[in-house]
N, C-alpha and C. Protein backbone atom coordinates (compact mmCIF):
# COMPACT_ATOMS: atom_id res chain seq x y z
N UNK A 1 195.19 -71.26 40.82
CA UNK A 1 194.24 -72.25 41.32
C UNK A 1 193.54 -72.90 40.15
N UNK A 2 193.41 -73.98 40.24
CA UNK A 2 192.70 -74.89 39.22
C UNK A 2 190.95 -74.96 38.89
N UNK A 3 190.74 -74.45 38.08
CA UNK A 3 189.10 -74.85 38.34
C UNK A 3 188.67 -76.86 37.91
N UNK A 4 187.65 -77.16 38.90
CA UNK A 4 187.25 -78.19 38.40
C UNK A 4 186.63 -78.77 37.69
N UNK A 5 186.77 -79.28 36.71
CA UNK A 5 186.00 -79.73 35.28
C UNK A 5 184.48 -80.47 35.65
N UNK A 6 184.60 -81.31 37.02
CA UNK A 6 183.33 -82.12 37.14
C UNK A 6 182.35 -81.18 37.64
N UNK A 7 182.43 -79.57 38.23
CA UNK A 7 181.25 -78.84 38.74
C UNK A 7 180.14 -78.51 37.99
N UNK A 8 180.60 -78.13 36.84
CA UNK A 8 179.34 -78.16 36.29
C UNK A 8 178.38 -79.34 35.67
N UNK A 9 179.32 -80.37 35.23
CA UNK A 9 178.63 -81.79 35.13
C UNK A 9 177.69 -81.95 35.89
N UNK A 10 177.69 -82.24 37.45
CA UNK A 10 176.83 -82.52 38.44
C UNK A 10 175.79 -81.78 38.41
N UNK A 11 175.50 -80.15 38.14
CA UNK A 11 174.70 -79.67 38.13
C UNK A 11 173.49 -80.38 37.29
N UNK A 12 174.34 -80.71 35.75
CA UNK A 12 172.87 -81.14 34.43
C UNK A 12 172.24 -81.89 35.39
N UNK A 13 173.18 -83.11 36.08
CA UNK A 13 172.13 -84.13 36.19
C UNK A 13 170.53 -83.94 37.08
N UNK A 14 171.38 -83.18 38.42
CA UNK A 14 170.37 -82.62 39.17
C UNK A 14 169.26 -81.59 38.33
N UNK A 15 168.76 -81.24 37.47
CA UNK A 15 167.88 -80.66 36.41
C UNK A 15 167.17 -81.25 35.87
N UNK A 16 168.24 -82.67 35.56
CA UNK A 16 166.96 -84.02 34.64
C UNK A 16 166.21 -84.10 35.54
N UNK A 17 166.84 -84.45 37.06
CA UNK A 17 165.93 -85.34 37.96
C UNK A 17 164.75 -84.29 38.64
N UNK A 18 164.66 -82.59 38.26
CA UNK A 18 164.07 -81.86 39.11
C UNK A 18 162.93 -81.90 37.52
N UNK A 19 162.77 -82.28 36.66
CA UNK A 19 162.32 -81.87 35.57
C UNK A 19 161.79 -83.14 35.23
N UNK A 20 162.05 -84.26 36.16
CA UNK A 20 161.51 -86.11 35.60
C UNK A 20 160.20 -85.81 36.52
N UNK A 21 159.90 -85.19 37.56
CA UNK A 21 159.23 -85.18 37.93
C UNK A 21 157.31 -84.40 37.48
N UNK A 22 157.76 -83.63 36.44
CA UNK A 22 156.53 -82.68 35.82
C UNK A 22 155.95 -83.55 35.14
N UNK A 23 155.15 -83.41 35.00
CA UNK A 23 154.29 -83.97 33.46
C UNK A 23 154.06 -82.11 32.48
N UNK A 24 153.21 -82.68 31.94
CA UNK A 24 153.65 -81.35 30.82
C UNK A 24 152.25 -82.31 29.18
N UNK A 25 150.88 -81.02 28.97
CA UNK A 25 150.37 -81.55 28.34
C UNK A 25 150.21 -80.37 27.21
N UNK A 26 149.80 -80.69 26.37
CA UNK A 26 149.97 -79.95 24.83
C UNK A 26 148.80 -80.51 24.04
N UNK A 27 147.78 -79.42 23.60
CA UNK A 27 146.88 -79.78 22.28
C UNK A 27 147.08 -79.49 21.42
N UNK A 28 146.39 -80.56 20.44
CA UNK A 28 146.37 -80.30 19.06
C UNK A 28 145.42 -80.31 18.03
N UNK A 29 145.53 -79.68 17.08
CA UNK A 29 144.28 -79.45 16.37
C UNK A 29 143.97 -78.28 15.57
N UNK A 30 143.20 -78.42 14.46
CA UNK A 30 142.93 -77.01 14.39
C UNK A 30 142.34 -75.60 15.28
N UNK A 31 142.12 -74.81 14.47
CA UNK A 31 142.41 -73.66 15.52
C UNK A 31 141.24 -72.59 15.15
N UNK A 32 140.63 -71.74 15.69
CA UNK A 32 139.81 -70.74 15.49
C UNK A 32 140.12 -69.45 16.42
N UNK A 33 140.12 -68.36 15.43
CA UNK A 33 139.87 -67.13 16.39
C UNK A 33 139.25 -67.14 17.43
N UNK A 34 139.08 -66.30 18.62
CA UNK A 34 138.63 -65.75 19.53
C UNK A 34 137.06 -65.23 18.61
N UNK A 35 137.67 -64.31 17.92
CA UNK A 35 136.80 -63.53 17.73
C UNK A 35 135.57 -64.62 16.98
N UNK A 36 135.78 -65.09 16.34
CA UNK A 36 135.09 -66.23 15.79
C UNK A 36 134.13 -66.99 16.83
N UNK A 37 134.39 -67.28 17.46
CA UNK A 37 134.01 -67.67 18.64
C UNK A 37 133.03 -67.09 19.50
N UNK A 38 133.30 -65.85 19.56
CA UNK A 38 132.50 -64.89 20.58
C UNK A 38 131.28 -64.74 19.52
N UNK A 39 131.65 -64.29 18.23
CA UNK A 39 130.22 -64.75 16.93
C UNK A 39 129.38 -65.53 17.04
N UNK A 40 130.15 -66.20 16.56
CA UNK A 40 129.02 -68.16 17.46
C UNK A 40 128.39 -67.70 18.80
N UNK A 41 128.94 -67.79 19.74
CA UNK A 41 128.13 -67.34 20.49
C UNK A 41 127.13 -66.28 20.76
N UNK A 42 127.59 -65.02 20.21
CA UNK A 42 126.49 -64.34 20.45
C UNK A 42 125.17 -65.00 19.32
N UNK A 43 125.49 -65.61 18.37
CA UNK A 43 124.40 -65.80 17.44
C UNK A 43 123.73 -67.08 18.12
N UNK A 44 124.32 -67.90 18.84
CA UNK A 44 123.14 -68.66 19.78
C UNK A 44 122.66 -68.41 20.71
N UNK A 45 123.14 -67.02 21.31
CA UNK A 45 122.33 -66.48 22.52
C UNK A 45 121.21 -65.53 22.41
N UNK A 46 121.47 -64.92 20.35
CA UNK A 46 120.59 -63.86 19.80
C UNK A 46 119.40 -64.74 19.58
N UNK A 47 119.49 -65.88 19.16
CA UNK A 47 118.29 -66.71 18.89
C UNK A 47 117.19 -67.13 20.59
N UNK A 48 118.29 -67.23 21.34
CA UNK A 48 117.29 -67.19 22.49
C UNK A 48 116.67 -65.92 23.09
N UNK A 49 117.15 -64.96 22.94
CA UNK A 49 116.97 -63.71 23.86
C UNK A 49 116.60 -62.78 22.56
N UNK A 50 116.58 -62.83 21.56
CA UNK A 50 116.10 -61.93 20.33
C UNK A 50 117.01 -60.88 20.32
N UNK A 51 118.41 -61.00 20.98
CA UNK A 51 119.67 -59.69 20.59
C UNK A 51 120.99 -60.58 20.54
N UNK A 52 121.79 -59.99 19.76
CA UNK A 52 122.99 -60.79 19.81
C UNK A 52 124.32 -59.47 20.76
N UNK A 53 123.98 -60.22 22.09
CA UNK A 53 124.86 -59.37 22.88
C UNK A 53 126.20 -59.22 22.79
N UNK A 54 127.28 -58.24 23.14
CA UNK A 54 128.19 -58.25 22.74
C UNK A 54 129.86 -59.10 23.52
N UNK A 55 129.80 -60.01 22.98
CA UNK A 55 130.47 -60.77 23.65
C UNK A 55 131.97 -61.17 22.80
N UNK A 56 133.63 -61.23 24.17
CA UNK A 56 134.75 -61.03 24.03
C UNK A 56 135.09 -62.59 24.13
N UNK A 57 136.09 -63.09 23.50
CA UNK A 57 136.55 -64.38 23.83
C UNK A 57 137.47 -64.44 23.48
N UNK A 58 138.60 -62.99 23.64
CA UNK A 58 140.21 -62.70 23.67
C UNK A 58 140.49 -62.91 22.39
N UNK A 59 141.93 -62.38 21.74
CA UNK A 59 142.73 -62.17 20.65
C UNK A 59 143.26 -62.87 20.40
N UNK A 60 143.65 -64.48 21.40
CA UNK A 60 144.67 -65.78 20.55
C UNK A 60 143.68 -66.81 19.95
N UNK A 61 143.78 -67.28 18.72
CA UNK A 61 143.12 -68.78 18.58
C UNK A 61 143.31 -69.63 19.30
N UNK A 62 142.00 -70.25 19.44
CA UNK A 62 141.51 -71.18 19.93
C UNK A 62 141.60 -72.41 19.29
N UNK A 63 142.38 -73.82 19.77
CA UNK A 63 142.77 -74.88 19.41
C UNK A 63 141.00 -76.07 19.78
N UNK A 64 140.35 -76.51 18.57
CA UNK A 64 138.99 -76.82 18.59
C UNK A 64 139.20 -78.23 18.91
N UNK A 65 138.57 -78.53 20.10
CA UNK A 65 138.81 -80.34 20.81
C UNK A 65 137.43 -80.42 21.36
N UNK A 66 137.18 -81.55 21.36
CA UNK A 66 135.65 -81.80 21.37
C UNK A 66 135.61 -81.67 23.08
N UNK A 67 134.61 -81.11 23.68
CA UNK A 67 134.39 -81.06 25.17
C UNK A 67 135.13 -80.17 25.86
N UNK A 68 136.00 -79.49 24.97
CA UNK A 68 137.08 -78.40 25.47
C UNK A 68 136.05 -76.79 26.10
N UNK A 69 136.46 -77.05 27.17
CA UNK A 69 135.97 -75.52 27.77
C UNK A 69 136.68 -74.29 27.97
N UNK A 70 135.53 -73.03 27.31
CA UNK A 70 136.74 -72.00 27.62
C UNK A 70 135.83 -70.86 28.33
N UNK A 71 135.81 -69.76 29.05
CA UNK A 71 135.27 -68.81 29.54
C UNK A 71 135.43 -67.52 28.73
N UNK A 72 134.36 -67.15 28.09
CA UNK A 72 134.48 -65.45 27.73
C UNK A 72 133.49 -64.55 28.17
N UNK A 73 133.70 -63.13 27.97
CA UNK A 73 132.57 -62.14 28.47
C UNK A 73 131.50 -62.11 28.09
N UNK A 74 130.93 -61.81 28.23
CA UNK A 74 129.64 -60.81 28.10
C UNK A 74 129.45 -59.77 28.30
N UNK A 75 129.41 -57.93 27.72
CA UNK A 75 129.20 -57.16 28.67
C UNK A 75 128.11 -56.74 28.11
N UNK A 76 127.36 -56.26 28.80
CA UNK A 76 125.17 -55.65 28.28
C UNK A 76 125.78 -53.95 28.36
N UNK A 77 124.54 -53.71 27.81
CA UNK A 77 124.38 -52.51 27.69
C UNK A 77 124.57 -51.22 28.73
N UNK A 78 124.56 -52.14 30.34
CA UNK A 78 124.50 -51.19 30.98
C UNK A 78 126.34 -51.03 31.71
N UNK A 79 126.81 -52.00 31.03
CA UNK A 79 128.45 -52.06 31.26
C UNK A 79 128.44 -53.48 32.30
N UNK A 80 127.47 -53.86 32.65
CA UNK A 80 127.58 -55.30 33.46
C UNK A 80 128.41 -56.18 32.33
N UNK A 81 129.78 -57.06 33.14
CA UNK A 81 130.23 -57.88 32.55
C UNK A 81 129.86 -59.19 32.76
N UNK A 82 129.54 -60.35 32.54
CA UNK A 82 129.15 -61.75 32.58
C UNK A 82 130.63 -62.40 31.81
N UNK A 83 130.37 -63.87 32.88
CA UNK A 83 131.27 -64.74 32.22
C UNK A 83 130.00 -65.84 31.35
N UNK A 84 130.56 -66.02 30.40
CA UNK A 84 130.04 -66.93 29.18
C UNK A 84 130.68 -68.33 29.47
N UNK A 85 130.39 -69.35 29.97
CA UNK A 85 130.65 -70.91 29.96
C UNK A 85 130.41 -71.15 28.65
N UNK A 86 132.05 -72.05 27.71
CA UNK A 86 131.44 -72.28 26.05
C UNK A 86 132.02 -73.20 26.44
N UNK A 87 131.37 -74.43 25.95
CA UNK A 87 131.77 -76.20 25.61
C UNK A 87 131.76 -76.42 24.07
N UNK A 88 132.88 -76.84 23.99
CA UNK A 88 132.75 -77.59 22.41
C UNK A 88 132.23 -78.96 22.28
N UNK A 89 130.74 -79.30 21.81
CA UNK A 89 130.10 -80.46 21.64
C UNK A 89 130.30 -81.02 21.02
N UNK A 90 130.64 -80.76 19.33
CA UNK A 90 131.19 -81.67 18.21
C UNK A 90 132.52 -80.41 17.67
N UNK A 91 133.21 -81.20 16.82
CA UNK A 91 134.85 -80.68 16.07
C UNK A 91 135.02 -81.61 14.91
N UNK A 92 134.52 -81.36 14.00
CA UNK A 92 135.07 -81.66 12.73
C UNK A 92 136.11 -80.44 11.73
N UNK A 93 137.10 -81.03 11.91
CA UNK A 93 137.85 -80.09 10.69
C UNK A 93 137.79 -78.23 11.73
N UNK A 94 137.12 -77.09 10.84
CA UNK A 94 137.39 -76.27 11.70
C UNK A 94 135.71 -76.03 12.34
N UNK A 95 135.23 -76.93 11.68
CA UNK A 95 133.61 -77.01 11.99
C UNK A 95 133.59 -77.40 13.39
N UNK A 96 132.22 -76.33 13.88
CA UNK A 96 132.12 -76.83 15.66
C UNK A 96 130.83 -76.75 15.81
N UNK A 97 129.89 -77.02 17.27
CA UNK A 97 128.81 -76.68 17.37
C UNK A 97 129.84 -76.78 18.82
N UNK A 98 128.84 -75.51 19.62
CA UNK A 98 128.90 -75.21 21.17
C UNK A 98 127.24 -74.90 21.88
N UNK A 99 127.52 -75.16 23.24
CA UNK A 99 127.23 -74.90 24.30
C UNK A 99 127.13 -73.87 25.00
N UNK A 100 126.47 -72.61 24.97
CA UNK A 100 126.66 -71.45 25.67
C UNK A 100 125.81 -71.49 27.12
N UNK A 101 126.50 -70.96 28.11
CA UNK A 101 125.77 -70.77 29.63
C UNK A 101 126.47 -69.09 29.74
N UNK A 102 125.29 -68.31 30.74
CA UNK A 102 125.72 -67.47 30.88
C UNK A 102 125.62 -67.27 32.67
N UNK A 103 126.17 -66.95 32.92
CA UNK A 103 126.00 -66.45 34.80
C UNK A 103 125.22 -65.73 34.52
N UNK A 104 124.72 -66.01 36.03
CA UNK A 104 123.43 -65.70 36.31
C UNK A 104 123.61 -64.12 36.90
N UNK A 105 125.03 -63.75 37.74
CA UNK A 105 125.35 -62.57 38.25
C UNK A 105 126.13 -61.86 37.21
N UNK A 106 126.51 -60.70 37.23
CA UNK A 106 127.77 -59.76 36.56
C UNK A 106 128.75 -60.33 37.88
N UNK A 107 129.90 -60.27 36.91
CA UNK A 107 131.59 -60.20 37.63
C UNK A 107 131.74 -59.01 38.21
N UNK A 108 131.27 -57.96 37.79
CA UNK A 108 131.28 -56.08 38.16
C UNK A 108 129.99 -55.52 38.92
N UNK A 109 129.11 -56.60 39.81
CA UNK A 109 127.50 -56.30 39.97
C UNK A 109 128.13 -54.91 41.22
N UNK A 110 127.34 -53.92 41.00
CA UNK A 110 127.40 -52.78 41.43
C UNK A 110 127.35 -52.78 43.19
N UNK A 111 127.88 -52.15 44.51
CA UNK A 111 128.10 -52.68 45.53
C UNK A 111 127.53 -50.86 46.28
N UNK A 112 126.47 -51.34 47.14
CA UNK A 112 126.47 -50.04 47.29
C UNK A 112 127.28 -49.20 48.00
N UNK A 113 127.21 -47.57 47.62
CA UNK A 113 128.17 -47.04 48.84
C UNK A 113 127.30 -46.68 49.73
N UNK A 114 127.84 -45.57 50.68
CA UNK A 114 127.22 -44.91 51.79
C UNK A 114 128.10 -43.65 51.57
N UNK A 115 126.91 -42.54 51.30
CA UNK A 115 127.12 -41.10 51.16
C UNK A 115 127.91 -40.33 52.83
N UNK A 116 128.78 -39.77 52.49
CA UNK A 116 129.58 -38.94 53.72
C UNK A 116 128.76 -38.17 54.65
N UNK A 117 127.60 -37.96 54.18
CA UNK A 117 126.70 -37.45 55.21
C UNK A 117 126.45 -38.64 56.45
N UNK A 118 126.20 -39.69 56.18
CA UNK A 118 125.74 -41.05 56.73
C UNK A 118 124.43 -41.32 55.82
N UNK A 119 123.71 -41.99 56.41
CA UNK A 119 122.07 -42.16 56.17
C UNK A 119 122.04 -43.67 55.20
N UNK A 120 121.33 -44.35 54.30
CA UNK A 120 121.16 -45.52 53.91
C UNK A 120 122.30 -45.70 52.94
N UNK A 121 122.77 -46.33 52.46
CA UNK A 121 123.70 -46.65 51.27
C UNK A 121 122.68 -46.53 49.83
N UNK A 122 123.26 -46.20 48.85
CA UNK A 122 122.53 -45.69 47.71
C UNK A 122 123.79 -46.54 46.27
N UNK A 123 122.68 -46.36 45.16
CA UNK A 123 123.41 -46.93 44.10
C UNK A 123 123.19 -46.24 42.65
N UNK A 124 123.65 -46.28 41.64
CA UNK A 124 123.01 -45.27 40.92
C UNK A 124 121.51 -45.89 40.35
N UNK A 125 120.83 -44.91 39.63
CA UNK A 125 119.88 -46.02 39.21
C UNK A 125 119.80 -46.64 38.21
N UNK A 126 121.29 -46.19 37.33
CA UNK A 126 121.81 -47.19 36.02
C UNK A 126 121.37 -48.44 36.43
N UNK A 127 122.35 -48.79 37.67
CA UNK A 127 123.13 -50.30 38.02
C UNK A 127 121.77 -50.59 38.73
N UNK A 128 120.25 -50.26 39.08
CA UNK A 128 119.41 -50.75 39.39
C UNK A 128 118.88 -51.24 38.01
N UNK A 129 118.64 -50.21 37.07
CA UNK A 129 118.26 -50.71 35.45
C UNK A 129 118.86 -51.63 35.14
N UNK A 130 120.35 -51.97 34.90
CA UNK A 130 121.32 -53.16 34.60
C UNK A 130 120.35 -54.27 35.37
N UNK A 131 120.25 -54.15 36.72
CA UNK A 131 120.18 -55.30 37.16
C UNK A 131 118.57 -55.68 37.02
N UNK A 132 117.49 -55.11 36.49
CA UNK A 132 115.76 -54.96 36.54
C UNK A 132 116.12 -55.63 35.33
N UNK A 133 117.17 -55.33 34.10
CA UNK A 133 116.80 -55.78 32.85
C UNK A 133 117.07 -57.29 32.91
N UNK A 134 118.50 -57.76 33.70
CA UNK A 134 119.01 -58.89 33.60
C UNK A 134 117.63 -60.02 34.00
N UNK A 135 117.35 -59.15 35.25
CA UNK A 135 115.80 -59.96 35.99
C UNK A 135 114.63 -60.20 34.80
N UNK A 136 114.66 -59.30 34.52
CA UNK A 136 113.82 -59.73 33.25
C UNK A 136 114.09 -60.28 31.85
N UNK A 137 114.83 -60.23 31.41
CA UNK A 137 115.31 -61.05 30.35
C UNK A 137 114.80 -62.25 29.75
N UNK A 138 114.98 -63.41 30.78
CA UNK A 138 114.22 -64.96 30.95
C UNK A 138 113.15 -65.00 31.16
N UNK A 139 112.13 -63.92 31.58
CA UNK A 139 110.85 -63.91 31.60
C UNK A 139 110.51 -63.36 30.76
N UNK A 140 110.59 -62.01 29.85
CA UNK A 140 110.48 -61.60 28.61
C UNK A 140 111.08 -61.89 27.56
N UNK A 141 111.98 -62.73 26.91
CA UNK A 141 112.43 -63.60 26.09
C UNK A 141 113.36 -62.41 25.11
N UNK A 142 113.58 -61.49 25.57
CA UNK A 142 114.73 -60.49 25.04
C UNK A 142 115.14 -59.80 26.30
N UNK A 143 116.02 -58.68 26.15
CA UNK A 143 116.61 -58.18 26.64
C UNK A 143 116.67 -56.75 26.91
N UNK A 144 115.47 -56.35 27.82
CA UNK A 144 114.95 -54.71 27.80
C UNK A 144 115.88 -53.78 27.93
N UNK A 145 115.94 -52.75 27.17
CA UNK A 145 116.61 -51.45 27.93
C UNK A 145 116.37 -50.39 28.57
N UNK A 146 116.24 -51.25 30.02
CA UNK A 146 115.42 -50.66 31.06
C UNK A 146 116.21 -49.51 31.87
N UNK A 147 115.62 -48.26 31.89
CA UNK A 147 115.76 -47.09 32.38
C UNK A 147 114.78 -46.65 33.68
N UNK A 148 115.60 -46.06 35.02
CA UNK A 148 115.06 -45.56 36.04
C UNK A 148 115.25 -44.08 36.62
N UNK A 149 113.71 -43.63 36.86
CA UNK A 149 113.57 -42.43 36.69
C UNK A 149 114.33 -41.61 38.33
N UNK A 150 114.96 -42.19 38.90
CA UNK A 150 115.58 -41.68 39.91
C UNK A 150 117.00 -41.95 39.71
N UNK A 151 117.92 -40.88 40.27
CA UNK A 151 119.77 -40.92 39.45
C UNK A 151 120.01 -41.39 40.70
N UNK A 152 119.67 -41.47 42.08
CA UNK A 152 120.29 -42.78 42.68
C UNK A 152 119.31 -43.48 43.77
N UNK A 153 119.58 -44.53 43.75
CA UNK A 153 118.29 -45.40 44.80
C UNK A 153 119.16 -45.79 46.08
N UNK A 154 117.78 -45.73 47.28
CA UNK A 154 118.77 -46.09 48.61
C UNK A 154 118.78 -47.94 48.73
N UNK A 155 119.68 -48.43 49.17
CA UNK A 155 119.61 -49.89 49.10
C UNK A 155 118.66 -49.89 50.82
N UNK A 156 117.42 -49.97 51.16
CA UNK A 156 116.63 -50.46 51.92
C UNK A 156 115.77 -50.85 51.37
N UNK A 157 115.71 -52.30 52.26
CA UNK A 157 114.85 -53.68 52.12
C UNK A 157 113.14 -53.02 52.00
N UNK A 158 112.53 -53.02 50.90
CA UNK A 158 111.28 -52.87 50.53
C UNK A 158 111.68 -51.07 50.06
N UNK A 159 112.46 -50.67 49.46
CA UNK A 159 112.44 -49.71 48.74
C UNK A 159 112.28 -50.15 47.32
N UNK A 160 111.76 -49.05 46.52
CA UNK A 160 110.91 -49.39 45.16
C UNK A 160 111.73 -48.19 44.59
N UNK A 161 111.87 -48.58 43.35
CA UNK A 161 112.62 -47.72 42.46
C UNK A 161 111.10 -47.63 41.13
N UNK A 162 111.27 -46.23 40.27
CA UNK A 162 110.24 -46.36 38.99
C UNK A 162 110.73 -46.42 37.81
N UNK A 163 110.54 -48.09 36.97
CA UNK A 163 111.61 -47.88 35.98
C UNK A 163 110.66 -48.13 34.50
N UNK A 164 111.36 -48.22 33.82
CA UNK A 164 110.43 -49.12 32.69
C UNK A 164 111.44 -49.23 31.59
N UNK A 165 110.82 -49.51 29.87
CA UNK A 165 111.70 -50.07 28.83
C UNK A 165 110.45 -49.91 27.99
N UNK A 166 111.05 -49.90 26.55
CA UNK A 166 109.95 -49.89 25.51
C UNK A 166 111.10 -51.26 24.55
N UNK A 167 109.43 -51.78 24.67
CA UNK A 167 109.23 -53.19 24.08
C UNK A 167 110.05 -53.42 22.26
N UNK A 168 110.21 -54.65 21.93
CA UNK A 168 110.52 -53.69 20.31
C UNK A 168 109.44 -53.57 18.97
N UNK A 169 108.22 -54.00 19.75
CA UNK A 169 106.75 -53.20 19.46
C UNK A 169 106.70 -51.85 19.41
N UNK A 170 107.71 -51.15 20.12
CA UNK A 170 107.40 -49.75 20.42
C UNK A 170 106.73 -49.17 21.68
N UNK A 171 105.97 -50.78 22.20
CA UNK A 171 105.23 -50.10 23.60
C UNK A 171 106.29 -49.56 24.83
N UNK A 172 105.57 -48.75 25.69
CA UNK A 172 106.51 -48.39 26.83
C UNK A 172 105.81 -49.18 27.91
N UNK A 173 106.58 -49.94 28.91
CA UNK A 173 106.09 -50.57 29.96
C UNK A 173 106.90 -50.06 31.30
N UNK A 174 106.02 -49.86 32.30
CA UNK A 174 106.70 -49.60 33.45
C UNK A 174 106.71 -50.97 34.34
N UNK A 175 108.15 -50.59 34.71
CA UNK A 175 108.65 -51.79 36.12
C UNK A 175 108.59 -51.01 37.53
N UNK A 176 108.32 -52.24 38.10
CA UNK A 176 108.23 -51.43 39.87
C UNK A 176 109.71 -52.66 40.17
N UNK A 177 111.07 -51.95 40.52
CA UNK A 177 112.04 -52.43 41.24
C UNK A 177 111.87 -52.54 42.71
N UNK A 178 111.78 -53.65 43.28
CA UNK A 178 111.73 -53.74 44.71
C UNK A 178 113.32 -53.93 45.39
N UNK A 179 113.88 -53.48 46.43
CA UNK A 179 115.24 -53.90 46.99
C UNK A 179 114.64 -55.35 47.95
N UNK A 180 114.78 -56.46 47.44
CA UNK A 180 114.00 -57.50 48.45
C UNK A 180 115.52 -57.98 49.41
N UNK A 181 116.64 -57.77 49.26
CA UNK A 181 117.45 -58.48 50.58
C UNK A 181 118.46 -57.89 50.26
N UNK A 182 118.97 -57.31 51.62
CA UNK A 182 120.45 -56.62 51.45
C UNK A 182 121.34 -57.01 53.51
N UNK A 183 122.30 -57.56 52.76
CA UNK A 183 122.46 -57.75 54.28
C UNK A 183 124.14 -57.14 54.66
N UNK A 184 124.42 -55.80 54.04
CA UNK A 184 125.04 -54.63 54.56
C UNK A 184 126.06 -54.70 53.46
N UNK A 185 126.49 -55.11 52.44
CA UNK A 185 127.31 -55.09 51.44
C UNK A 185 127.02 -55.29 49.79
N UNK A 186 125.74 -56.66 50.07
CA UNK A 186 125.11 -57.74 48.51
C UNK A 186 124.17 -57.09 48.79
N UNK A 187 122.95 -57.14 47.85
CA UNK A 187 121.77 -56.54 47.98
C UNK A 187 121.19 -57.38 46.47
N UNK A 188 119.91 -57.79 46.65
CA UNK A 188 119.06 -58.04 45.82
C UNK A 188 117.83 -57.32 45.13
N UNK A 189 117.06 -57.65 44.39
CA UNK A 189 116.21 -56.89 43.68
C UNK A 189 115.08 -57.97 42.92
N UNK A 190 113.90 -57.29 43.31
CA UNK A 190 112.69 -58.18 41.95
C UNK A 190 112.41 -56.61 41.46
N UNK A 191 111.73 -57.29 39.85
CA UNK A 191 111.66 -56.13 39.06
C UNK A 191 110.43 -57.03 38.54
N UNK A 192 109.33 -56.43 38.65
CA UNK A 192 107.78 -56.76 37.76
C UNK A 192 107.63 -55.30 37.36
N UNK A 193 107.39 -55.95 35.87
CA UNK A 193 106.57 -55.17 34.52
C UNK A 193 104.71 -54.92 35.44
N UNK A 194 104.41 -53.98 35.80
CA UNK A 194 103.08 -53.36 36.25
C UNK A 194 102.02 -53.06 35.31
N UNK A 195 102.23 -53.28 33.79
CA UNK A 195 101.32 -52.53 33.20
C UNK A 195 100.69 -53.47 32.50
């Protein structure tokens, strides 16, 4: 039996025409580490908040274009991760200035459970500290490392947790954590400094 020479011909063409249809875009430019990057940033977020938190912005270089956006972490002290919004505002050469935003929530914000006995759902009181410090942060212009004296809190609406943080004065200040809204899964929190 003969094979036919034109079968595979016909195939290329049908490929151009499935492949005329993409577009397809590519940058260029110089380039900067990740790690470079996450530097910069923490050093404009250390100037606002008086710590330079520890922040990831992955292992490939980064190709530097003016207005180019990229997302990296944040994770705090208490293991809360944040996404970091970075804009590139100016790009000269490998020279940049950026834009840092940080979310306002963790990507990992702690969810309460409910203990096998039954009774209220509870959380540890790390992930109440994580979240008293984040609350305070923008109102105290650093970044406390706030500790609570109970190892787990129940998530009900007007429950108070006893926490506090020492200042980097050295003072110790206590916080009163309130649970202000939980509506059976999310749960919120205010945290005022009392002293």
């Amino acid at each position: 039996m003969r094979s036919h020479p034109f079968v595979p011909l016909m195939a290329a063409p049908s490929l151009v025409l499935a492949l005329a249809g993409c577009s397809f875009q590519a940058e260029a430019g110089p380039t900067v580490s990740g790690a470079s990057v996450a530097k910069t940033a923490a050093k404009a977020l250390e100037a606002k908040v008086g710590s330079a938190p520890d922040i990831d912005c992955g292992t490939h270089d980064i190709i530097l274009v003016k207005g180019k956006k990229i997302t990296c972490e944040l994770a705090d002290t208490d293991g809360l991760i944040y996404d970091v919004a970075i804009t590139f505002t100016s790009v000269k050469g490998t020279t940049y200035h950026i834009d840092v935003k940080v979310a306002d929530t963790a990507k990992n914000a702690p969810s309460p459970t409910v203990s096998a006995g039954g009774g209220a759902p509870t959380v540890p009181g790390t992930d109440i500290a994580g979240l008293a410090a984040q609350a305070l942060t923008k109102q105290l212009g650093f970044a406390p490392d706030v500790s609570c004296a109970d190892a787990t809190v129940a998530i009900v609406v007007g429950n108070t947790a006893a926490c506090g943080f020492t200042d980097p004065a050295g003072a110790f200040h206590d916080v009163t954590v309130a649970i202000s809204e939980f509506d059976g899964s999310h749960y919120t929190i205010d945290a005022k400094v009392t002293d």
